[in-house]
N, C-alpha and C. Protein backbone atom coordinates (compact mmCIF):
# COMPACT_ATOMS: atom_id res chain seq x y z
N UNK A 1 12.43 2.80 -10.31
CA UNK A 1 12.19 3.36 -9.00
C UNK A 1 12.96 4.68 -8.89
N UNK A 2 12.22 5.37 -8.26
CA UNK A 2 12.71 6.82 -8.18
C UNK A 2 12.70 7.03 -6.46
N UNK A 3 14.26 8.10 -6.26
CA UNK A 3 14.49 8.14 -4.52
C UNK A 3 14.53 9.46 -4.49
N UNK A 4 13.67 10.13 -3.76
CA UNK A 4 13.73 11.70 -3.22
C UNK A 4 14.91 11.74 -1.93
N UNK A 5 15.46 12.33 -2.02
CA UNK A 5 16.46 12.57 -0.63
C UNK A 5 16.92 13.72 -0.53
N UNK A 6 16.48 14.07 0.81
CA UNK A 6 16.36 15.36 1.70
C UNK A 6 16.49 15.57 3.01
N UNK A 7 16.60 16.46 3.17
CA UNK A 7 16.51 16.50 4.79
C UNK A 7 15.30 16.44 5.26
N UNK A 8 14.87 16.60 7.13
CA UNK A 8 13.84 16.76 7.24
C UNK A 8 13.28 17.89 7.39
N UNK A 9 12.40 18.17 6.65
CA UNK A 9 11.04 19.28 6.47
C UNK A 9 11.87 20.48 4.88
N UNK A 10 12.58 19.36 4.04
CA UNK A 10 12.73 19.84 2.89
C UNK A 10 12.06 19.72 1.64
N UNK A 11 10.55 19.17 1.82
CA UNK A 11 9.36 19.38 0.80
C UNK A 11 9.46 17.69 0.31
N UNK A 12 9.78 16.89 1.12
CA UNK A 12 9.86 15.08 0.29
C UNK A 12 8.46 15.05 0.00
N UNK A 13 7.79 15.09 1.21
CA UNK A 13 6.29 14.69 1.41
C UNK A 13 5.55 15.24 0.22
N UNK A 14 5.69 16.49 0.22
CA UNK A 14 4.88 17.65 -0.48
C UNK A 14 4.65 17.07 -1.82
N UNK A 15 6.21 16.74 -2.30
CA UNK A 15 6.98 16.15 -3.95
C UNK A 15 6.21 15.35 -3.48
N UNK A 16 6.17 14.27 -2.80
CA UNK A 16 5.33 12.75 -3.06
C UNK A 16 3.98 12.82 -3.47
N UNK A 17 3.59 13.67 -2.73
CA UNK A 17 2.10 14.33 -3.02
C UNK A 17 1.75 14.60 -4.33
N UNK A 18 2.51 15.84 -4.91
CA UNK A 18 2.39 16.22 -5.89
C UNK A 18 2.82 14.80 -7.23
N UNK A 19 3.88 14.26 -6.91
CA UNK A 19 3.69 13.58 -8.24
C UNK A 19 2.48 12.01 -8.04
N UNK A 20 2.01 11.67 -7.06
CA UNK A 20 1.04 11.00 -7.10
C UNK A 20 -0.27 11.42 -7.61
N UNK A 21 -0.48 12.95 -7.28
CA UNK A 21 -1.47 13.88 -8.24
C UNK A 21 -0.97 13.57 -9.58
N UNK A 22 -0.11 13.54 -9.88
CA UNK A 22 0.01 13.92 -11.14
C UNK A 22 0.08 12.56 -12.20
N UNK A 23 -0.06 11.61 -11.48
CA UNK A 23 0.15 10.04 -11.99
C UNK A 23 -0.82 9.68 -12.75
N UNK A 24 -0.74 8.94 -13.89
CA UNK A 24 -1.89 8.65 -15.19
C UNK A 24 -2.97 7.98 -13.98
N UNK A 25 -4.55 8.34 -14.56
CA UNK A 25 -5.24 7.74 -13.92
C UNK A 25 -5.40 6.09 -13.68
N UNK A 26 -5.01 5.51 -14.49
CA UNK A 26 -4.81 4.21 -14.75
C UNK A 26 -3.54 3.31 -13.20
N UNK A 27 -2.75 4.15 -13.10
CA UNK A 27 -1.68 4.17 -11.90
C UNK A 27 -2.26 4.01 -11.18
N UNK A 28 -2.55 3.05 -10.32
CA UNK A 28 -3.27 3.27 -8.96
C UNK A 28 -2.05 2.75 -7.57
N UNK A 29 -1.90 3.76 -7.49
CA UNK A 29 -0.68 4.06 -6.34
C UNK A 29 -1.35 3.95 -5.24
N UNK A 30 -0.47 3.42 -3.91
CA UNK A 30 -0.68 3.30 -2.49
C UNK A 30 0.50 4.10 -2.10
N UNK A 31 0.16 4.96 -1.39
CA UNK A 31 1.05 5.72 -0.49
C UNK A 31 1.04 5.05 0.74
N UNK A 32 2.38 4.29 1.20
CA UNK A 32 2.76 3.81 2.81
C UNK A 32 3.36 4.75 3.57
N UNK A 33 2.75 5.12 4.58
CA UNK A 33 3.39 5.91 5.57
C UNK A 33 3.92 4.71 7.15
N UNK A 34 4.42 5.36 7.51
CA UNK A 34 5.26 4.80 8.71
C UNK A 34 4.46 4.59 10.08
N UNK A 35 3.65 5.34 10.13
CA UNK A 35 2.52 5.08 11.40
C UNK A 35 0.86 5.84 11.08
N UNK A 36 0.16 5.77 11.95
CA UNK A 36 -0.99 5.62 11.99
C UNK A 36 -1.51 7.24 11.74
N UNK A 37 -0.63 7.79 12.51
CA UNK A 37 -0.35 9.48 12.68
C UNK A 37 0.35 9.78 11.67
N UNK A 38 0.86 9.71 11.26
CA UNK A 38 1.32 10.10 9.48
C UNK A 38 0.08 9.96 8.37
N UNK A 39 -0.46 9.04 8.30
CA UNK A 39 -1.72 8.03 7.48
C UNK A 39 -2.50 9.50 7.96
N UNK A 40 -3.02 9.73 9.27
CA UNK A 40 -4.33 10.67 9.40
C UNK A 40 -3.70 12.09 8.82
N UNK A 41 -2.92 12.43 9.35
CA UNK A 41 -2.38 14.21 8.80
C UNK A 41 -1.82 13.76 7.41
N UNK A 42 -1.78 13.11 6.48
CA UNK A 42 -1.60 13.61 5.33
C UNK A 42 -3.45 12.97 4.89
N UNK A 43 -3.89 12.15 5.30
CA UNK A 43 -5.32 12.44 4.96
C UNK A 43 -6.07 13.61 4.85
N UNK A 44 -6.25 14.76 6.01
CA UNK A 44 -6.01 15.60 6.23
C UNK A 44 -5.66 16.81 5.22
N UNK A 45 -4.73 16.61 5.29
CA UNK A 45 -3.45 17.34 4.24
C UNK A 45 -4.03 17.39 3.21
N UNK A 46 -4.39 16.21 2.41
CA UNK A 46 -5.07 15.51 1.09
C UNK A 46 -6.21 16.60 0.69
N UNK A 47 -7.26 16.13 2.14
CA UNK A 47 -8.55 16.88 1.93
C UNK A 47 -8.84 18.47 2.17
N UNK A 48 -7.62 18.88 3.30
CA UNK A 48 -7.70 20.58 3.60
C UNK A 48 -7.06 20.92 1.85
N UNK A 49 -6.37 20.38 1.50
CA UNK A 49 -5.62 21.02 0.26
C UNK A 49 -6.24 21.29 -1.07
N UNK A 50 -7.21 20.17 -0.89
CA UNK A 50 -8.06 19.55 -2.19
C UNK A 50 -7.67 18.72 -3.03
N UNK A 51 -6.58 18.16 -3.22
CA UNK A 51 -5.80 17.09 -3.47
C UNK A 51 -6.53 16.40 -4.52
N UNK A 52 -6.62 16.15 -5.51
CA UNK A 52 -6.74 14.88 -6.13
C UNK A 52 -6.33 13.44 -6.00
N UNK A 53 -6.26 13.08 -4.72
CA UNK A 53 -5.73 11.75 -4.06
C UNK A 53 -6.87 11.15 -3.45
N UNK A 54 -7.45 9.76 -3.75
CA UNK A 54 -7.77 9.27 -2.80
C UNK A 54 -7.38 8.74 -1.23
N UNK A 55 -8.06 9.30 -0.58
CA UNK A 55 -7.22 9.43 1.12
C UNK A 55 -7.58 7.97 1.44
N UNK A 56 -8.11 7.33 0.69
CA UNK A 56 -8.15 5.51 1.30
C UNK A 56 -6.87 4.86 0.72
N UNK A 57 -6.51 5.61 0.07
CA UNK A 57 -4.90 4.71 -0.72
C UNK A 57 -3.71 5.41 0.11
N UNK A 58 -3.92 5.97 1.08
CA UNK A 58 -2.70 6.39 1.78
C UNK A 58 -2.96 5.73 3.36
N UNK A 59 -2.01 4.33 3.19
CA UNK A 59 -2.14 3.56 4.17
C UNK A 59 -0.59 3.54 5.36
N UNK A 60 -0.35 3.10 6.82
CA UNK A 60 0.63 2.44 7.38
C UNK A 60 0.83 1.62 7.10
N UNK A 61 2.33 1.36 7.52
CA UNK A 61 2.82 0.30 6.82
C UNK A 61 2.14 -1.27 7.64
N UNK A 62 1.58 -1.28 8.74
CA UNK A 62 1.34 -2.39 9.28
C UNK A 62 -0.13 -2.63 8.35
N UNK A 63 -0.32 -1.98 7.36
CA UNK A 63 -1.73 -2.37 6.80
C UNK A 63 -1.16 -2.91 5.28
N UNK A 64 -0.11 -3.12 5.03
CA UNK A 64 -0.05 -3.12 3.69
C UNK A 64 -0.45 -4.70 3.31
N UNK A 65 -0.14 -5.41 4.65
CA UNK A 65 -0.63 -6.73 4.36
C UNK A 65 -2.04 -7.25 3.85
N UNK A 66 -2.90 -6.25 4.14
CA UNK A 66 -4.29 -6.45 4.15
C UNK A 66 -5.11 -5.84 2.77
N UNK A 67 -4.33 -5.48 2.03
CA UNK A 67 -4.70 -4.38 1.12
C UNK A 67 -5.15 -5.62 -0.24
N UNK A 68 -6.15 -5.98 -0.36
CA UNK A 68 -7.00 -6.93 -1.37
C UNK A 68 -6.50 -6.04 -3.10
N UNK A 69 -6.04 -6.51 -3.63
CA UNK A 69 -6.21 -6.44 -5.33
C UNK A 69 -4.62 -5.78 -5.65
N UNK A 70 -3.84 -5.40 -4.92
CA UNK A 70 -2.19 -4.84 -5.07
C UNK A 70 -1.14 -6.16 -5.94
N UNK A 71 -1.31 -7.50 -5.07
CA UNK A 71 -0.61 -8.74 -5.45
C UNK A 71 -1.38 -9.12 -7.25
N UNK A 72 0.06 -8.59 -7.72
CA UNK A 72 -1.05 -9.49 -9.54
C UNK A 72 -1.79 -8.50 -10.35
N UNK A 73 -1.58 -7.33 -10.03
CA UNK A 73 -2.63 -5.95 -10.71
C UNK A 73 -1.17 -4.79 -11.47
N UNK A 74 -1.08 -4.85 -12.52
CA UNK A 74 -0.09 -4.29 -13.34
C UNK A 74 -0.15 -2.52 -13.21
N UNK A 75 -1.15 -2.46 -12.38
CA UNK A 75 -1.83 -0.94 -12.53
C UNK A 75 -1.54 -0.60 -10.99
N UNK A 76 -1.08 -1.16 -9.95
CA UNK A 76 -1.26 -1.51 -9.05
C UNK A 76 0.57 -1.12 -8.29
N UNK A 77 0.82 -0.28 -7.51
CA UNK A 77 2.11 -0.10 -7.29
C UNK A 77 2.43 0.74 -5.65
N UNK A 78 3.96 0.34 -5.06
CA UNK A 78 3.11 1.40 -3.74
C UNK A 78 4.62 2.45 -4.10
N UNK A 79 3.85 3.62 -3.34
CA UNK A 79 4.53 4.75 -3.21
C UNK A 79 4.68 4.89 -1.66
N UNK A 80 6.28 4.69 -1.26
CA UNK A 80 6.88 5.12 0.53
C UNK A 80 7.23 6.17 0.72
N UNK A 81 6.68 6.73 1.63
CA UNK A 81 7.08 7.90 2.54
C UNK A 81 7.96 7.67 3.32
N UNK A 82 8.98 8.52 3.50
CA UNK A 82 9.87 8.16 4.61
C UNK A 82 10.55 6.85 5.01
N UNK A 83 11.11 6.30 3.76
CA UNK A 83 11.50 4.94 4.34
C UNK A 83 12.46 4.35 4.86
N UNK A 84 13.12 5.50 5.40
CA UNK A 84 14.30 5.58 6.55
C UNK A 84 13.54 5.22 8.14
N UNK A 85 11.94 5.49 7.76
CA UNK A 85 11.27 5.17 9.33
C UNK A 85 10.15 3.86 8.60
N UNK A 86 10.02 3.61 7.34
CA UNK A 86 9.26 2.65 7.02
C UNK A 86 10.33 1.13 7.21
N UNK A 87 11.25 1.12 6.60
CA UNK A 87 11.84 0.20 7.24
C UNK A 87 12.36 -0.84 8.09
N UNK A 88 12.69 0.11 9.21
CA UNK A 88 12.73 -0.40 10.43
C UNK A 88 11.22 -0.93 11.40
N UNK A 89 10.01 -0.02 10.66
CA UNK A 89 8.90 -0.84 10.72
C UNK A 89 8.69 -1.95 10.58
N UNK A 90 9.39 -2.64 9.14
CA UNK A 90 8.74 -3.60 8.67
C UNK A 90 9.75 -5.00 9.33
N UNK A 91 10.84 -4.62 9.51
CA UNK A 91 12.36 -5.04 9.29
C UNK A 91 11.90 -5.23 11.17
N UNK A 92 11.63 -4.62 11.87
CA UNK A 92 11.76 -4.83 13.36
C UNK A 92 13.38 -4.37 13.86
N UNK A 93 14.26 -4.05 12.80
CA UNK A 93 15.53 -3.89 13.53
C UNK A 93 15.88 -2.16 13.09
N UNK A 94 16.91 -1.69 13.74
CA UNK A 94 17.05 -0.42 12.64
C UNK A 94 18.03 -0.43 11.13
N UNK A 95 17.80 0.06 10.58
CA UNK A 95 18.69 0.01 9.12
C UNK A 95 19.59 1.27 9.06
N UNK A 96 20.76 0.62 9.06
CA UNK A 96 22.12 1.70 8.82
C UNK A 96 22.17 2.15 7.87
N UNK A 97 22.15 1.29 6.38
CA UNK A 97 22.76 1.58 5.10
C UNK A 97 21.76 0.95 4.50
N UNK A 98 21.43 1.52 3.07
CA UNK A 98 20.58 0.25 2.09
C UNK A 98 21.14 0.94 0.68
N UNK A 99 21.58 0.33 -0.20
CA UNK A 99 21.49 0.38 -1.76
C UNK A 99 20.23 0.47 -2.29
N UNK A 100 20.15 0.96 -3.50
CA UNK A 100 18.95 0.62 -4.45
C UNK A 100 19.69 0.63 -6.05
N UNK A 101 18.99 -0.04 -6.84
CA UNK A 101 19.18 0.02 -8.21
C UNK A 101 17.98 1.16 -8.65
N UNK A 102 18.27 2.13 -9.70
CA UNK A 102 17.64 3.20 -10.10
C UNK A 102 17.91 3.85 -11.33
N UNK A 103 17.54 4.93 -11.94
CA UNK A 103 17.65 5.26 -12.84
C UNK A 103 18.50 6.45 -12.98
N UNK A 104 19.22 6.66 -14.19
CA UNK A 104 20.37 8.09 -13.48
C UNK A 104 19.90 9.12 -12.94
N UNK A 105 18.12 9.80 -13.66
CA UNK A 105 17.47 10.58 -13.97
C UNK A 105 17.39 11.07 -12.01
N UNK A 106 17.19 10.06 -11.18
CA UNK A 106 16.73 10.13 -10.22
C UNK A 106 17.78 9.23 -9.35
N UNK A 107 18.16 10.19 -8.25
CA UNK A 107 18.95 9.73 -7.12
C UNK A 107 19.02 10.63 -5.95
């Protein structure tokens, strides 16, 4: 797992973008965004840009439950946006602090 950390409006999104473009075709990544209005403007984003992303794999997080073939698919992985606001989505409470285990390459 790899963690982008930035401030806000210091290019996270952009980077997320770009390396999901750039992911073996075989990767089939879900981008979770934090609300419904995030999900449409980087759809948006996707298609004004020309993006090589499918804009159906960039879901909210209240949809991730519903997403058929993710559970059990080796090819199959999600990519979070913002998960300083995805969190507390999922979690219902707010989150102060969180650890992760990672790789040196990326922190």
């Amino acid at each position: 797992m790899e963690i982008d950390v930035g401030a806000r409006r210091s290019g996270k999104t952009d980077r997320m973008l770009d390396w999901l473009e750039s992911a073996p075709p075989r990767q089939r990544y879900i981008l979770v965004c934090h609300s419904h209005t995030e999900v449409e403007r980087l759809r948006k984003l996707v298609k004004d840009e020309d993006r090589n992303i499918n804009p159906n794999r960039i879901v909210s997080v209240d949809q991730i439950g519903t997403l058929r073939g993710l559970r059990g698919s080796r090819h199959s992985s999600l990519a979070i946006d913002n998960v300083d606001l995805v969190l507390p989505s999922l979690l219902g409470h707010p989150v102060s602090r969180i650890s992760a285990t990672g790789n040196d390459e990326a922190a």
